[in-house]
C-alpha atoms as a PDB file:
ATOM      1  CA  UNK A   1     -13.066 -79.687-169.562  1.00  0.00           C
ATOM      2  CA  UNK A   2      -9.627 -80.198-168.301  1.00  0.00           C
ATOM      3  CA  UNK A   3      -9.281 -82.305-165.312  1.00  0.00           C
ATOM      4  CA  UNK A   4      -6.093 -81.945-163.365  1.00  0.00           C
ATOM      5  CA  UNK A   5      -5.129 -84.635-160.732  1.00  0.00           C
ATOM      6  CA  UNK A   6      -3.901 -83.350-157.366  1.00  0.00           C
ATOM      7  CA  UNK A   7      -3.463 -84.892-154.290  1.00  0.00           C
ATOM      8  CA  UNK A   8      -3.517 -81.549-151.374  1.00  0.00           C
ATOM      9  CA  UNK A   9      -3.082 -82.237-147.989  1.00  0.00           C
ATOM     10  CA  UNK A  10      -6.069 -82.261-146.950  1.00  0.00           C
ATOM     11  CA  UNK A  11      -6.743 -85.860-148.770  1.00  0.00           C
ATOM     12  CA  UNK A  12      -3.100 -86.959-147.300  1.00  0.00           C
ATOM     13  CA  UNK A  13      -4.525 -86.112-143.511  1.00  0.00           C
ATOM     14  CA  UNK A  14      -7.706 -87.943-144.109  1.00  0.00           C
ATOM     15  CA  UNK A  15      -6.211 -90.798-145.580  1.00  0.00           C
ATOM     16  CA  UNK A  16      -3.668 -90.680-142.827  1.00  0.00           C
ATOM     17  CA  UNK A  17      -6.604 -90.378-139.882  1.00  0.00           C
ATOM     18  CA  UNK A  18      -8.448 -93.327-141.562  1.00  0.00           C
ATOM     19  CA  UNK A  19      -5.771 -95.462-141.613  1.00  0.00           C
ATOM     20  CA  UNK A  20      -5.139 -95.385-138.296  1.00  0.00           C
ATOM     21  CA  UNK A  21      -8.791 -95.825-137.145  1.00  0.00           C
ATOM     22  CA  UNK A  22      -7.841 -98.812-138.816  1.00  0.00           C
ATOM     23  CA  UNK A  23      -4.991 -99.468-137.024  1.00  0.00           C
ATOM     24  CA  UNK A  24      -6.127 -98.581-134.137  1.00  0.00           C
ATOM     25  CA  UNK A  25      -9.371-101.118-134.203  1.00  0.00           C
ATOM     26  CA  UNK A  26      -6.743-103.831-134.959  1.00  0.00           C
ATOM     27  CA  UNK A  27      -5.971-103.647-130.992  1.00  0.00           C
ATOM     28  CA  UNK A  28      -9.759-103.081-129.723  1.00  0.00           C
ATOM     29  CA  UNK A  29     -12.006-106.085-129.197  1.00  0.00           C
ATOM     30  CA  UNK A  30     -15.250-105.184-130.471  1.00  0.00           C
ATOM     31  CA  UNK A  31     -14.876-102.389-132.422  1.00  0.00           C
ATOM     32  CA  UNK A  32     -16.562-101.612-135.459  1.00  0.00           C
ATOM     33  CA  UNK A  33     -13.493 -99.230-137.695  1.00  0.00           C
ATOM     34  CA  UNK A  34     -16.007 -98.048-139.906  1.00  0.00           C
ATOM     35  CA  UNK A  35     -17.710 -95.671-137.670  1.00  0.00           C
ATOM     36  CA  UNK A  36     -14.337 -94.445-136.210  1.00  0.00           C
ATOM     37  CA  UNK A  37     -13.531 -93.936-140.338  1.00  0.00           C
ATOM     38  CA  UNK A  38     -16.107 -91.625-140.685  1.00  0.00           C
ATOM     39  CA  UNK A  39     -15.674 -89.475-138.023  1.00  0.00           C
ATOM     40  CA  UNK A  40     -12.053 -89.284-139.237  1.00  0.00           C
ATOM     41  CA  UNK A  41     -13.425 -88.407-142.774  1.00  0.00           C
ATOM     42  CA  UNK A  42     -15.804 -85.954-141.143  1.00  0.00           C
ATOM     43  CA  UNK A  43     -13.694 -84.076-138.593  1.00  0.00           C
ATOM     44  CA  UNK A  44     -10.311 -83.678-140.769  1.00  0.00           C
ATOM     45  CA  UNK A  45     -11.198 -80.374-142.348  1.00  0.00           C
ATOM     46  CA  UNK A  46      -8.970 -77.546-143.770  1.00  0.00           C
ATOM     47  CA  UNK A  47      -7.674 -76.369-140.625  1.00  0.00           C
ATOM     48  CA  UNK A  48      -7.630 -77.242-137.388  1.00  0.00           C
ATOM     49  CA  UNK A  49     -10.484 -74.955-136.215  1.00  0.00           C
ATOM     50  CA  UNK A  50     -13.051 -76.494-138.471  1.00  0.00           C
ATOM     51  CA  UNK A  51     -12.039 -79.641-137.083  1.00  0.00           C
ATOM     52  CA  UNK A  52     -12.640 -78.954-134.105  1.00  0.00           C
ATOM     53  CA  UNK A  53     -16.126 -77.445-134.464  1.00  0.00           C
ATOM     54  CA  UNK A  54     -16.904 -80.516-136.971  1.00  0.00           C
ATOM     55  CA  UNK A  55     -15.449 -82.699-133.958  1.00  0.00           C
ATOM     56  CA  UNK A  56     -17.543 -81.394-131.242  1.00  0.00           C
ATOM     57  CA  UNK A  57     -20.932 -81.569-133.309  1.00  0.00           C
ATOM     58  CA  UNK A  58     -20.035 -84.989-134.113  1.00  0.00           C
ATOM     59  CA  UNK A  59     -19.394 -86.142-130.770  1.00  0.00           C
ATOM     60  CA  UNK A  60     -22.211 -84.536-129.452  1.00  0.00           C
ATOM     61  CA  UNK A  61     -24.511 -85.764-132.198  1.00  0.00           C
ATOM     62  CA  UNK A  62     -23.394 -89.512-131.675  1.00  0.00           C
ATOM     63  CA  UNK A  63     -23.477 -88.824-127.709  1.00  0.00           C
ATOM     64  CA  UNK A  64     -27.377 -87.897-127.946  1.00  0.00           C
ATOM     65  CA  UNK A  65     -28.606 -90.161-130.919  1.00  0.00           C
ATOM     66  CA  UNK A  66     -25.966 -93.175-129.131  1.00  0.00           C
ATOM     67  CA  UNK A  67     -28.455 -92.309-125.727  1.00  0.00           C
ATOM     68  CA  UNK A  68     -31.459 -92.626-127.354  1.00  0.00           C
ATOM     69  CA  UNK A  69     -30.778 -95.583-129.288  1.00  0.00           C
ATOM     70  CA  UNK A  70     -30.098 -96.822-126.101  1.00  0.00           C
ATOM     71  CA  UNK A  71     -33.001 -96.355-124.129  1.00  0.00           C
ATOM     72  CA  UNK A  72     -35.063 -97.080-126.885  1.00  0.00           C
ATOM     73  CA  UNK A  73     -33.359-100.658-126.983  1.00  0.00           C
ATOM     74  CA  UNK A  74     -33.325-101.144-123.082  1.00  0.00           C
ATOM     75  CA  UNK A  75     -37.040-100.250-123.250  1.00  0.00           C
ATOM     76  CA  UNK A  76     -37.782-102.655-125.711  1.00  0.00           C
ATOM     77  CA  UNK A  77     -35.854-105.381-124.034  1.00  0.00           C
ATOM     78  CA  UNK A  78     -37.035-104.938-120.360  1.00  0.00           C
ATOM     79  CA  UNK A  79     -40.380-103.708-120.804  1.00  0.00           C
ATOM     80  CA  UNK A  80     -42.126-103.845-123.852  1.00  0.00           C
ATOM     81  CA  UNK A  81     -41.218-105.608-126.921  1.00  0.00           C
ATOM     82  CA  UNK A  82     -42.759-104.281-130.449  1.00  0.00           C
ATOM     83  CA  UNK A  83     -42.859-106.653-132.322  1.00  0.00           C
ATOM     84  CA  UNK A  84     -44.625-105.842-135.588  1.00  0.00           C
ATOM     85  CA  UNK A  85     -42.459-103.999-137.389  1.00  0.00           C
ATOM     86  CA  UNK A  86     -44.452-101.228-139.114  1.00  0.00           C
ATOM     87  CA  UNK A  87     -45.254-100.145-135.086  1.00  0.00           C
ATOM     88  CA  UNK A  88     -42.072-100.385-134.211  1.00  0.00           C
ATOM     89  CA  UNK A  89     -41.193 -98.456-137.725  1.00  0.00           C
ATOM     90  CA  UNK A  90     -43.894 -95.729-136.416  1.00  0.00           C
ATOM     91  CA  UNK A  91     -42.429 -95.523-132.915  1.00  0.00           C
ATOM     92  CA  UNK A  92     -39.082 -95.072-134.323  1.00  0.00           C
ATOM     93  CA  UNK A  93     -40.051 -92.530-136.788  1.00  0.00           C
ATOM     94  CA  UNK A  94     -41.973 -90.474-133.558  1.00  0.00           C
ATOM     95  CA  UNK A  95     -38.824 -91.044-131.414  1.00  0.00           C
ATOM     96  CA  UNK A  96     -37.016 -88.409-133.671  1.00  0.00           C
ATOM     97  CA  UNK A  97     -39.302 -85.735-132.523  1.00  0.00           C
ATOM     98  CA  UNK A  98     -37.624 -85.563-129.385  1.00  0.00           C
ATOM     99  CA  UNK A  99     -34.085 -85.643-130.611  1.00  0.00           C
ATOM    100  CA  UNK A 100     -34.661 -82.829-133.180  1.00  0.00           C
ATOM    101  CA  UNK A 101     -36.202 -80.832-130.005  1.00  0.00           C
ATOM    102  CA  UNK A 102     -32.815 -81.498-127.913  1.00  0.00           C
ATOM    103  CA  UNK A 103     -30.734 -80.581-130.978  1.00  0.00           C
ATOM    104  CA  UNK A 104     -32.823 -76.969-131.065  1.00  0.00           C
ATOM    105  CA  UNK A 105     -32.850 -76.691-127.439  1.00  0.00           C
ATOM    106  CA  UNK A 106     -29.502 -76.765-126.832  1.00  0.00           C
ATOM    107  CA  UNK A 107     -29.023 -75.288-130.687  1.00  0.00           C
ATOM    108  CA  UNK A 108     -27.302 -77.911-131.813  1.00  0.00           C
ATOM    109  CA  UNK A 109     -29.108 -77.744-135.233  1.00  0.00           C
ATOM    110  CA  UNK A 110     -26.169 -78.181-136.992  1.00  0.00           C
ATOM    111  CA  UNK A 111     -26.108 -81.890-135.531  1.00  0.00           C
ATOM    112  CA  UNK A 112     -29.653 -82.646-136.001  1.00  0.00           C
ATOM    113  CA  UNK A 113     -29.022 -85.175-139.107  1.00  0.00           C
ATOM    114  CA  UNK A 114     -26.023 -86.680-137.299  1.00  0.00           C
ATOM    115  CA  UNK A 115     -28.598 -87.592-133.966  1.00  0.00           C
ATOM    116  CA  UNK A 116     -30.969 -88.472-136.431  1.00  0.00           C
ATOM    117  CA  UNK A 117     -28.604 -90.845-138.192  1.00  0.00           C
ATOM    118  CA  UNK A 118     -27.027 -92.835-135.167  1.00  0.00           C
ATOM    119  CA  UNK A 119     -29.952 -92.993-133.416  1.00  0.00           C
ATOM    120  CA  UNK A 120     -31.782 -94.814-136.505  1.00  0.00           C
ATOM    121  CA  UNK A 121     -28.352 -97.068-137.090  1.00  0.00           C
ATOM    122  CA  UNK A 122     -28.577 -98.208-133.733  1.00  0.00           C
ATOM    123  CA  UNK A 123     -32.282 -98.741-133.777  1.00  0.00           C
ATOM    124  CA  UNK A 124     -32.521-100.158-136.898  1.00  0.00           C
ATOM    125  CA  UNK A 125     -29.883-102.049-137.932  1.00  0.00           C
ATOM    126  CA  UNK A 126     -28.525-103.236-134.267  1.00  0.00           C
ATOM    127  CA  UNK A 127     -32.205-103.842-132.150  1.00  0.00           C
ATOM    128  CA  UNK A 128     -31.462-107.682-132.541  1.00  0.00           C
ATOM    129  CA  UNK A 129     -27.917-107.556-131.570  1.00  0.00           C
ATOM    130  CA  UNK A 130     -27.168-109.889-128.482  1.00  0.00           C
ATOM    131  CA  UNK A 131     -26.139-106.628-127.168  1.00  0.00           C
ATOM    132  CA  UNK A 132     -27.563-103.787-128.703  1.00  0.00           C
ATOM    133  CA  UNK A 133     -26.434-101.685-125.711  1.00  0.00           C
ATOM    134  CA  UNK A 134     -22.899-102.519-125.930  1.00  0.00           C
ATOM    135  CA  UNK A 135     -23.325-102.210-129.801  1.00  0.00           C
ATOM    136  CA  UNK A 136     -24.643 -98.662-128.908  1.00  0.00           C
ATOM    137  CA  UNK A 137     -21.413 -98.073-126.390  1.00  0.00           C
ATOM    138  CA  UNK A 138     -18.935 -99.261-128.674  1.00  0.00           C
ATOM    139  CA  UNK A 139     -20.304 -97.089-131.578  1.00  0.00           C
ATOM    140  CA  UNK A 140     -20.333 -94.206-129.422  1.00  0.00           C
ATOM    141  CA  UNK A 141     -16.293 -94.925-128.330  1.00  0.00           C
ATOM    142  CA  UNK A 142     -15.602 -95.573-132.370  1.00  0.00           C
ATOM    143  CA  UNK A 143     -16.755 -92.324-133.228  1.00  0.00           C
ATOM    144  CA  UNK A 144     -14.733 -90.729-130.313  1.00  0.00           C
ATOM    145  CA  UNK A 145     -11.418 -92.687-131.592  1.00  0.00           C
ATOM    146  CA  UNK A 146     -12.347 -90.841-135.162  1.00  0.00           C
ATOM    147  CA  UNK A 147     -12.687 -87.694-133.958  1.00  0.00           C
ATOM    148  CA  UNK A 148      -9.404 -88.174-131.451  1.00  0.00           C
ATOM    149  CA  UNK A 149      -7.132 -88.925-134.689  1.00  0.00           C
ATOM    150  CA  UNK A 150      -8.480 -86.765-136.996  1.00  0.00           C
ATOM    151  CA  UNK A 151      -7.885 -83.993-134.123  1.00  0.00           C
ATOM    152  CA  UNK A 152      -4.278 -84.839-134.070  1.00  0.00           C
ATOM    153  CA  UNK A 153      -3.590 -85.468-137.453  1.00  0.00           C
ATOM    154  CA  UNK A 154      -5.562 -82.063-138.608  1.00  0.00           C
ATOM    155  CA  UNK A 155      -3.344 -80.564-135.261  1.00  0.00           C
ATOM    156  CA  UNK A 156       0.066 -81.049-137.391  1.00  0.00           C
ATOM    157  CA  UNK A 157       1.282 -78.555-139.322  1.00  0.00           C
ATOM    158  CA  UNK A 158       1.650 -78.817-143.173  1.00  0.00           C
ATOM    159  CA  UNK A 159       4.055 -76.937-145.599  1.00  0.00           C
ATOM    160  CA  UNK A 160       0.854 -74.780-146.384  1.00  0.00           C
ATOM    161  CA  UNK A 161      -0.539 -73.684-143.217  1.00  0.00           C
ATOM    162  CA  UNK A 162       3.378 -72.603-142.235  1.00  0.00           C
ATOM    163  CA  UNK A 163       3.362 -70.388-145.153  1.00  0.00           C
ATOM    164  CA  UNK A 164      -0.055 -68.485-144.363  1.00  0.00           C
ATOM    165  CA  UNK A 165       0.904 -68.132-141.074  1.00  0.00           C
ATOM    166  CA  UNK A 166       4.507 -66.551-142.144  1.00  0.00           C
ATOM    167  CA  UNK A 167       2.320 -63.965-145.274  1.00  0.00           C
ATOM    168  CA  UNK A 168      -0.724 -63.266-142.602  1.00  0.00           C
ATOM    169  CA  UNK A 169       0.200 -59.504-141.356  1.00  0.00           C
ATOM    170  CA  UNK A 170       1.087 -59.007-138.244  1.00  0.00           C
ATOM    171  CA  UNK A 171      -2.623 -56.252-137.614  1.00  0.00           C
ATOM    172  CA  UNK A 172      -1.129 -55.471-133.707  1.00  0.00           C
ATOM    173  CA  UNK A 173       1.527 -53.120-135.259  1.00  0.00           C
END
């Protein structure tokens, strides 16, 4: 088996997108770039239509499982702690009931994991924050800067996409 190496330009935008993320987080206090990195990765896709159907399930995925990591962690901080973990393990685990039930009744299925996912990375990995909320905030706004520069770097026009534009038939002749 031959492998060839070739860099297309779908690997330059994403590179491209990440980098800034990067960039970007250098001038945002409290920002974690690694969430806003893989929303980039995510949302740059081959053309600018997939990206923005891959952007809007993403944001809308992080939007609902960002809310209920939330009010989970407001919950547990004003009104009832759990503090053995395999309950608060169990609660977690039942929490995702009602996040796969908004994803199918608003039929956002495609999203499901995505809820799933921040939802559990706020939970899990951020309850003991000093501020889980703002944790839960600022991971919500990463994602959004991801999306927002994959968008515009997945908006600009290679050498490619010019070319299938220009051999596409004109069909309203």
């Amino acid at each position: 088996m031959k492998w060839k190496f070739s860099v297309g330009m779908r690997t330059v935008k994403t590179v491209i997108a990440v980098y800034l993320c990067f960039v970007i987080d250098n001038f945002r206090a409290g920002g974690i770039p690694f969430y806003a990195a893989i929303a980039a990765v995510l949302c740059v896709q081959k053309d600018i239509h997939s990206s923005i159907k891959a952007a809007k399930n993403r944001e809308i995925a992080t939007l609902v499982g960002g809310l209920f990591g939330m009010c989970f962690l407001i919950f547990e901080k004003y009104v009832y702690l759990i503090s053995t973990p395999l309950l608060r393990y169990l609660a977690l685990s039942l929490l995702l009931i009602p996040i796969i039930q908004v994803s199918v009744a608003f039929g956002l299925q495609s999203g499901t994991y995505l809820m799933c996912v921040v939802f559990l990375c706020i939970t899990v990995t951020h309850g003991s924050d000093e501020s889980p909320v703002l944790f839960a905030i600022s991971r919500m706004i990463d994602t959004t800067i991801g999306i927002a520069v994959a968008l515009a770097i997945n908006s600009i026009p290679s050498k490619k996409d010019s070319s299938e534009i220009a051999e596409t038939p004109d069909k309203s002749a």
